[in-house]
C-alpha atoms as a PDB file:
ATOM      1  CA  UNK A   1       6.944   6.184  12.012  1.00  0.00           C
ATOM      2  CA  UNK A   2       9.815   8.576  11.071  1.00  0.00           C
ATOM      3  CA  UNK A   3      12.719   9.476  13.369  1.00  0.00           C
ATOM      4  CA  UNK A   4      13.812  12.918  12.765  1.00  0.00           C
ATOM      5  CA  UNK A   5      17.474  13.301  11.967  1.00  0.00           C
ATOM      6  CA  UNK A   6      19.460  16.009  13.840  1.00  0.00           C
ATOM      7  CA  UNK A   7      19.792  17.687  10.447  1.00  0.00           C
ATOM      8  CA  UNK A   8      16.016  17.630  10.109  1.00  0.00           C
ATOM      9  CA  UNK A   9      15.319  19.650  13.080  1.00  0.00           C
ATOM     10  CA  UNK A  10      17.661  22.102  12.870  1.00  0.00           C
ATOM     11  CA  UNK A  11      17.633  22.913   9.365  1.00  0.00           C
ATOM     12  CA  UNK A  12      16.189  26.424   8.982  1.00  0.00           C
ATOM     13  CA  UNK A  13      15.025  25.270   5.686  1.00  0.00           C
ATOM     14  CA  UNK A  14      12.138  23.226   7.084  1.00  0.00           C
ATOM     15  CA  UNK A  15      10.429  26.108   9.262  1.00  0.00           C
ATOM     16  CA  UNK A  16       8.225  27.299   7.132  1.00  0.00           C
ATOM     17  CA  UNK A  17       4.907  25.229   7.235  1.00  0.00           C
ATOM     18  CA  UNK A  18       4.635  24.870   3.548  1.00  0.00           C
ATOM     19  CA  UNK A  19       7.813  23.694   2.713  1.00  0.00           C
ATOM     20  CA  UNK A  20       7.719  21.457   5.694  1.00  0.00           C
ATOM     21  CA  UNK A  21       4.752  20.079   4.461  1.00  0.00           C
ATOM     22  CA  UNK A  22       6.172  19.489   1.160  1.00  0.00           C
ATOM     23  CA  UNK A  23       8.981  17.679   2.464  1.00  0.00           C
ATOM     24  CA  UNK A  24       7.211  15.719   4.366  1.00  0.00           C
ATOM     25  CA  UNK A  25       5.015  14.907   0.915  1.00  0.00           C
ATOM     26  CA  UNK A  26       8.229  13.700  -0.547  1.00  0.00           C
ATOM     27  CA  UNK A  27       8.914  11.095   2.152  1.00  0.00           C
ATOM     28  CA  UNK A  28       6.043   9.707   2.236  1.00  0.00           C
ATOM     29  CA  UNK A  29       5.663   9.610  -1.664  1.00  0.00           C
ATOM     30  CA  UNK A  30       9.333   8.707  -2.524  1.00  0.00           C
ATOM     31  CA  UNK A  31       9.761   8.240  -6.039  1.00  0.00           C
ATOM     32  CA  UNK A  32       6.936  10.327  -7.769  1.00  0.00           C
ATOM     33  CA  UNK A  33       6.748  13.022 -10.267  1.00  0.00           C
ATOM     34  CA  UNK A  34       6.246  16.826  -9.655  1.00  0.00           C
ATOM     35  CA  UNK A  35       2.384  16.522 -10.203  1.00  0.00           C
ATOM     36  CA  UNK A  36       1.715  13.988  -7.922  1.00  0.00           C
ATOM     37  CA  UNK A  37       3.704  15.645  -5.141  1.00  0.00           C
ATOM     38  CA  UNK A  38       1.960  18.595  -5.942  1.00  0.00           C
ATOM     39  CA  UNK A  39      -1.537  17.202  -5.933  1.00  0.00           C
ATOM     40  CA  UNK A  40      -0.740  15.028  -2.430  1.00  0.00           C
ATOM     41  CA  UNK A  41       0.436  18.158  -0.492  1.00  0.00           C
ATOM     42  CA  UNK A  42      -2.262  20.632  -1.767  1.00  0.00           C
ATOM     43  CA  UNK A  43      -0.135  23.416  -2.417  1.00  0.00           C
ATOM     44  CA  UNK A  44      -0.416  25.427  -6.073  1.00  0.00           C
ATOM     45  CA  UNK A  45       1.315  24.773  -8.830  1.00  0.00           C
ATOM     46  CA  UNK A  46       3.803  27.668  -8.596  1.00  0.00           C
ATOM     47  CA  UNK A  47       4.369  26.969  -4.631  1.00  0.00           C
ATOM     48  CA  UNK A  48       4.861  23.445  -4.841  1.00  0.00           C
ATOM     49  CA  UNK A  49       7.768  24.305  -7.750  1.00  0.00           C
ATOM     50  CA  UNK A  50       9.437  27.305  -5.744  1.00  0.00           C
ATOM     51  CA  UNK A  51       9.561  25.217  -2.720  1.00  0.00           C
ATOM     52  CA  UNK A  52      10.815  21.968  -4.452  1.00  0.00           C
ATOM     53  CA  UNK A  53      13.490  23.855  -5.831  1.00  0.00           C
ATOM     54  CA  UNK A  54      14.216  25.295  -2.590  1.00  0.00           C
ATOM     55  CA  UNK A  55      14.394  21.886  -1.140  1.00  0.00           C
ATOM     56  CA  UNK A  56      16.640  20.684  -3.900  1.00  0.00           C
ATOM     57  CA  UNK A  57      19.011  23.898  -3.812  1.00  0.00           C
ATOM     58  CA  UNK A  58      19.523  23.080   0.197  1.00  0.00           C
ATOM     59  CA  UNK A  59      20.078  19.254  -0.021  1.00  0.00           C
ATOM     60  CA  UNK A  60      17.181  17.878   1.689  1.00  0.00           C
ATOM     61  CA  UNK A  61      15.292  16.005  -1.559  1.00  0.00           C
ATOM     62  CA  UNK A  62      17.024  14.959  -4.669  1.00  0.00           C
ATOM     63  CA  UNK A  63      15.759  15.161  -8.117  1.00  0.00           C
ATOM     64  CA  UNK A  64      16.071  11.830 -10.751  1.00  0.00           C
ATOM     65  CA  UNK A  65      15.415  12.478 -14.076  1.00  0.00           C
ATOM     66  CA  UNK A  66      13.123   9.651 -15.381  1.00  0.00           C
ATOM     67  CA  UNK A  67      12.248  10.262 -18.764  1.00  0.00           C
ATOM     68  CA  UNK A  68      10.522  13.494 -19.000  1.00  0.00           C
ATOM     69  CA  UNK A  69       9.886  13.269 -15.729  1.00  0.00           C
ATOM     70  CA  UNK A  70      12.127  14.132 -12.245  1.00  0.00           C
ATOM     71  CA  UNK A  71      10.985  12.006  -9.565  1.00  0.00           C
ATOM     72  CA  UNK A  72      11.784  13.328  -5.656  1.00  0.00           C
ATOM     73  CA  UNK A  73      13.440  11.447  -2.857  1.00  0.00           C
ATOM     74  CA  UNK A  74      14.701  12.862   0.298  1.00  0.00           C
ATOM     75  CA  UNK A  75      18.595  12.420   0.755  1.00  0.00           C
ATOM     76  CA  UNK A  76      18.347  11.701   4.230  1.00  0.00           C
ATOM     77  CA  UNK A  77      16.300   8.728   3.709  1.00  0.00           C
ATOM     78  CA  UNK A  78      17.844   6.589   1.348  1.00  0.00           C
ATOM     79  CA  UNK A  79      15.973   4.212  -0.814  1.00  0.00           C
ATOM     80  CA  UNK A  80      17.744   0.801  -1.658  1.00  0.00           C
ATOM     81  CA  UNK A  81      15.896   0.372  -4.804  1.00  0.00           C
ATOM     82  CA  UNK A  82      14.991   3.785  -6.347  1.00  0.00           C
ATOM     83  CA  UNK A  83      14.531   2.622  -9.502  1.00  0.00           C
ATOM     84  CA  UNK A  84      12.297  -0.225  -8.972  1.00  0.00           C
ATOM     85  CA  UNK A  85      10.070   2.667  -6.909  1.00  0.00           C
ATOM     86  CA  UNK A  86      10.126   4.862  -9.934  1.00  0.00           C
ATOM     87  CA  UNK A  87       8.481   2.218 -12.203  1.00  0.00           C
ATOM     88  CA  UNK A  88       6.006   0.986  -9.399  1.00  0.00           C
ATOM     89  CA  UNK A  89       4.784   4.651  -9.112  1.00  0.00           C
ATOM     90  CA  UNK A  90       4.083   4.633 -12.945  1.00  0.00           C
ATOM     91  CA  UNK A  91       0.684   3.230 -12.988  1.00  0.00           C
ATOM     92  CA  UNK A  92       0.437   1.171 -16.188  1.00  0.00           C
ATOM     93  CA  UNK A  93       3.658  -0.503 -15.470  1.00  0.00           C
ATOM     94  CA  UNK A  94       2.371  -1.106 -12.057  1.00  0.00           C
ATOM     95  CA  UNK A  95       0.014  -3.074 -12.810  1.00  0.00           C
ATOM     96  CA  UNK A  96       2.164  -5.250 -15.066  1.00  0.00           C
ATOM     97  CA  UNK A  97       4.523  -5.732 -12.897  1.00  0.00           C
ATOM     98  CA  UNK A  98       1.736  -6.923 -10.552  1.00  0.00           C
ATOM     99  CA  UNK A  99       0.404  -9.257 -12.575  1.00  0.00           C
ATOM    100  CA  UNK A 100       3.481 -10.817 -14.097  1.00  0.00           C
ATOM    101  CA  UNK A 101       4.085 -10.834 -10.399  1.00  0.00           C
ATOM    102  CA  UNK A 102       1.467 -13.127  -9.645  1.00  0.00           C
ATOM    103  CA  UNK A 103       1.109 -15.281 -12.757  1.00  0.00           C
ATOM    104  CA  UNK A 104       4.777 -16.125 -13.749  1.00  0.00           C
ATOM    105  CA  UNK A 105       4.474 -17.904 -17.053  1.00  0.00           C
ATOM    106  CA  UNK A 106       2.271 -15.094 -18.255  1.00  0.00           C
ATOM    107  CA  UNK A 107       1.783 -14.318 -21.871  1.00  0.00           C
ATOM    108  CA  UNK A 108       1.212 -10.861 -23.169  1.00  0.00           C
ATOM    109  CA  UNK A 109      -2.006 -11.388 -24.585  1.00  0.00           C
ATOM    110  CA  UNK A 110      -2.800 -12.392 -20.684  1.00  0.00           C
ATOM    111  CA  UNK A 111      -1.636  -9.229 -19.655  1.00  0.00           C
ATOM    112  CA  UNK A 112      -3.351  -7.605 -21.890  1.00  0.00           C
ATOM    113  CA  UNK A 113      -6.225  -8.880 -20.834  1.00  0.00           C
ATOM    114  CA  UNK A 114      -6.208  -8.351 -17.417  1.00  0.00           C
ATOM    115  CA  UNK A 115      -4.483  -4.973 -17.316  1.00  0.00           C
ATOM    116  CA  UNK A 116      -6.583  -3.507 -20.043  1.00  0.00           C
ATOM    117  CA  UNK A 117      -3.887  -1.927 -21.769  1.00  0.00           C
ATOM    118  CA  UNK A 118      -3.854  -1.569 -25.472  1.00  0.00           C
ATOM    119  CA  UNK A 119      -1.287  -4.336 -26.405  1.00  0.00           C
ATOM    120  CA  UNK A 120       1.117  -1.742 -28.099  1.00  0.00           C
ATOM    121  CA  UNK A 121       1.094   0.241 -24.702  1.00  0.00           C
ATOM    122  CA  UNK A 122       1.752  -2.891 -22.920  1.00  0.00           C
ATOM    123  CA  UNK A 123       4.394  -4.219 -25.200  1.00  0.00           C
ATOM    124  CA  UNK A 124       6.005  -0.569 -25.228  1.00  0.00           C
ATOM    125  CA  UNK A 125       6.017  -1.442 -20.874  1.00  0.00           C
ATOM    126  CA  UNK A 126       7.406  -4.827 -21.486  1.00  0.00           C
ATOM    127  CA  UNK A 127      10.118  -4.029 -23.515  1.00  0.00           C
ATOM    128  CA  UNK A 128      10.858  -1.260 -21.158  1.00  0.00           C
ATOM    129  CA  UNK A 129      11.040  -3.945 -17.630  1.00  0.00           C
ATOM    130  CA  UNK A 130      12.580  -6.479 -19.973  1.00  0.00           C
ATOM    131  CA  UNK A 131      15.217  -3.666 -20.695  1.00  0.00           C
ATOM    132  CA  UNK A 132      16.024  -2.835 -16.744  1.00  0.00           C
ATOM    133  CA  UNK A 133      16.216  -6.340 -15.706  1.00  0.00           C
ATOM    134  CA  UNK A 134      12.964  -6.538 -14.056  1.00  0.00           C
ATOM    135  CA  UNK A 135      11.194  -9.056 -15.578  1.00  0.00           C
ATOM    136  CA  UNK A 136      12.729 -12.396 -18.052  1.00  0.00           C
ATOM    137  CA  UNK A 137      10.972 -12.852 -21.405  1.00  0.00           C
ATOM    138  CA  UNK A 138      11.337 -16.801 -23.189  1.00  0.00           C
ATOM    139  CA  UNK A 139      10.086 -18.755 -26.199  1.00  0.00           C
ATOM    140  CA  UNK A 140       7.907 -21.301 -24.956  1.00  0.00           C
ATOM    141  CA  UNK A 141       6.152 -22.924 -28.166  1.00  0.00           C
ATOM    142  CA  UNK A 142       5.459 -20.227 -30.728  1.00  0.00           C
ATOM    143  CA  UNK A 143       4.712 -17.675 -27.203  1.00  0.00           C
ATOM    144  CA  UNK A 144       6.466 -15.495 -25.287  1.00  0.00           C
ATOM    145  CA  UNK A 145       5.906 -15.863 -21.839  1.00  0.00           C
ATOM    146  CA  UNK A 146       7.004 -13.648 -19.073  1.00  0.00           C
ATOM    147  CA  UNK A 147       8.264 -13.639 -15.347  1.00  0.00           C
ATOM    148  CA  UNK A 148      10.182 -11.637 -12.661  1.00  0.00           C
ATOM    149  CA  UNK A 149      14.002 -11.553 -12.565  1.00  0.00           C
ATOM    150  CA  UNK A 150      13.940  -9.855  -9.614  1.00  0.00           C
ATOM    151  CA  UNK A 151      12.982 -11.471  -6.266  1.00  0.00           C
ATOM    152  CA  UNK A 152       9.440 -10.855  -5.102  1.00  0.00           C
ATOM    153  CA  UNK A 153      10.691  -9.375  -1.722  1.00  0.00           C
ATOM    154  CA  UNK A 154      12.376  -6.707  -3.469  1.00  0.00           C
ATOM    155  CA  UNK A 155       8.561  -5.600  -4.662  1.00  0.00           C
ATOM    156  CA  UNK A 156       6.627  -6.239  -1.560  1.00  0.00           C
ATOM    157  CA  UNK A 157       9.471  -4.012   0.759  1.00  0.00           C
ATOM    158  CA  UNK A 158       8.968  -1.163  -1.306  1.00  0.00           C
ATOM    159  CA  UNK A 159       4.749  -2.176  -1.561  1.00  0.00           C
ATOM    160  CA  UNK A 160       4.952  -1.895   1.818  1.00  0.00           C
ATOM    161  CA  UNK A 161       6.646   0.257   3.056  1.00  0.00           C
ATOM    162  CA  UNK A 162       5.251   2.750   0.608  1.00  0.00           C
ATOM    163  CA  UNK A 163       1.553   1.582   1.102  1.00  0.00           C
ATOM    164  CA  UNK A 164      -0.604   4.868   1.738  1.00  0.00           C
ATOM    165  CA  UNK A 165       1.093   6.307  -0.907  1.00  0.00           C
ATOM    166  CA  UNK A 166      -0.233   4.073  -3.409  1.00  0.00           C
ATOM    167  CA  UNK A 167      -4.259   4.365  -3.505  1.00  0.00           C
ATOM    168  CA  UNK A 168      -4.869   1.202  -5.416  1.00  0.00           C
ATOM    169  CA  UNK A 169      -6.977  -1.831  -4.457  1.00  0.00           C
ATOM    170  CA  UNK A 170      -4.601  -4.016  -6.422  1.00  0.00           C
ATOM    171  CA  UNK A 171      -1.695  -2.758  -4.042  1.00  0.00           C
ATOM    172  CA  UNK A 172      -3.859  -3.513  -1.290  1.00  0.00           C
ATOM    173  CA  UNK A 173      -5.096  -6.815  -1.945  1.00  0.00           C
ATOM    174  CA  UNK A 174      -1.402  -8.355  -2.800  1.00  0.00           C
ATOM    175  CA  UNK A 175       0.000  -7.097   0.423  1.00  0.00           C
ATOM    176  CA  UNK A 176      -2.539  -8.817   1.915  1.00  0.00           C
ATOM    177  CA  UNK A 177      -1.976 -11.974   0.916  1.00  0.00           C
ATOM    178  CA  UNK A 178       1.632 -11.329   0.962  1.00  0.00           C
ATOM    179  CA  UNK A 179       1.253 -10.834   4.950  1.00  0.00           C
ATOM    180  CA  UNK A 180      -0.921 -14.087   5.528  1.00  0.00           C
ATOM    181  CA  UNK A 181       0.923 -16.706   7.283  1.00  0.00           C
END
């Protein structure tokens, strides 16, 4: 549950139901792109953007450019690991992550494999985590085999915390197991 700040409730910016809504969108789905905000709050296309903007223009989200895409947080919410929330909101990378997650030692033609990605697009992901520092690749043999650089908690927190937001069985199922004792 979300505590209101003081600057929440007395922002005049936030009164009018649609933009409230839309804020409250981007809270909840910290991280993703314009389309996805605009699908999960229901507004139009055109409303979604003017109010966005609005938001943006009066300091209560914050855009990140992320490749062609600008991904929304709100300011007053901070998120310790933004960028590790941008790539688990991209779905293909998601589920490499995931899997490399569980199966450290992985090769890519395992992840191919299970993720069902053409190997190009999943070497193209690879290269891309290997390049942020999320996941290690070695020589083992004549294969390259892969594994997380970061610790798991950092994954699970923001898997977590972030859980409706993410409609994916695979999400589901690794918090679960994550949370058994």
């Amino acid at each position: 549950m979300h505590i209101k700040s003081p600057y929440e409730e007395q922002t005049p910016a936030l009164e009018l139901a649609a933009r409230k809504k839309l804020y409250d969108t981007v809270k909840q789905f910290a991280g993703a792109h314009f389309r996805e905000i605009q699908r999960a709050s229901g507004l139009s296309f055109g409303s979604a953007s003017y109010h966005l903007a609005y938001l943006h223009r009066h300091h209560l989200i914050k855009e990140v450019r992320d490749g062609r895409n600008v991904r929304y947080f709100p300011i007053n919410n901070p998120i310790p690991d933004e960028k590790l929330l941008m790539l688990l909101r991209q779905r293909s990378v998601r589920v490499i992550l995931l899997y490399v997650f569980g199966h450290e030692g992985c090769t890519q033609e395992e992840i191919v494999s299970a993720v069902r990605l053409s190997p190009s697009t999943t070497s193209w992901h690879l290269k891309k985590l290997i390049g942020n520092g999320t996941i290690d690749a070695r020589k083992k043999g004549r294969y390259t085999v892969y594994s997380l650089s970061i610790p798991k908690e950092r994954i699970m927190k923001l898997l977590i915390a972030y859980k409706a937001s993410f409609v994916d069985t695979l999400v589901d199922g690794l918090i679960e197991l994550w949370e058994q004792p």
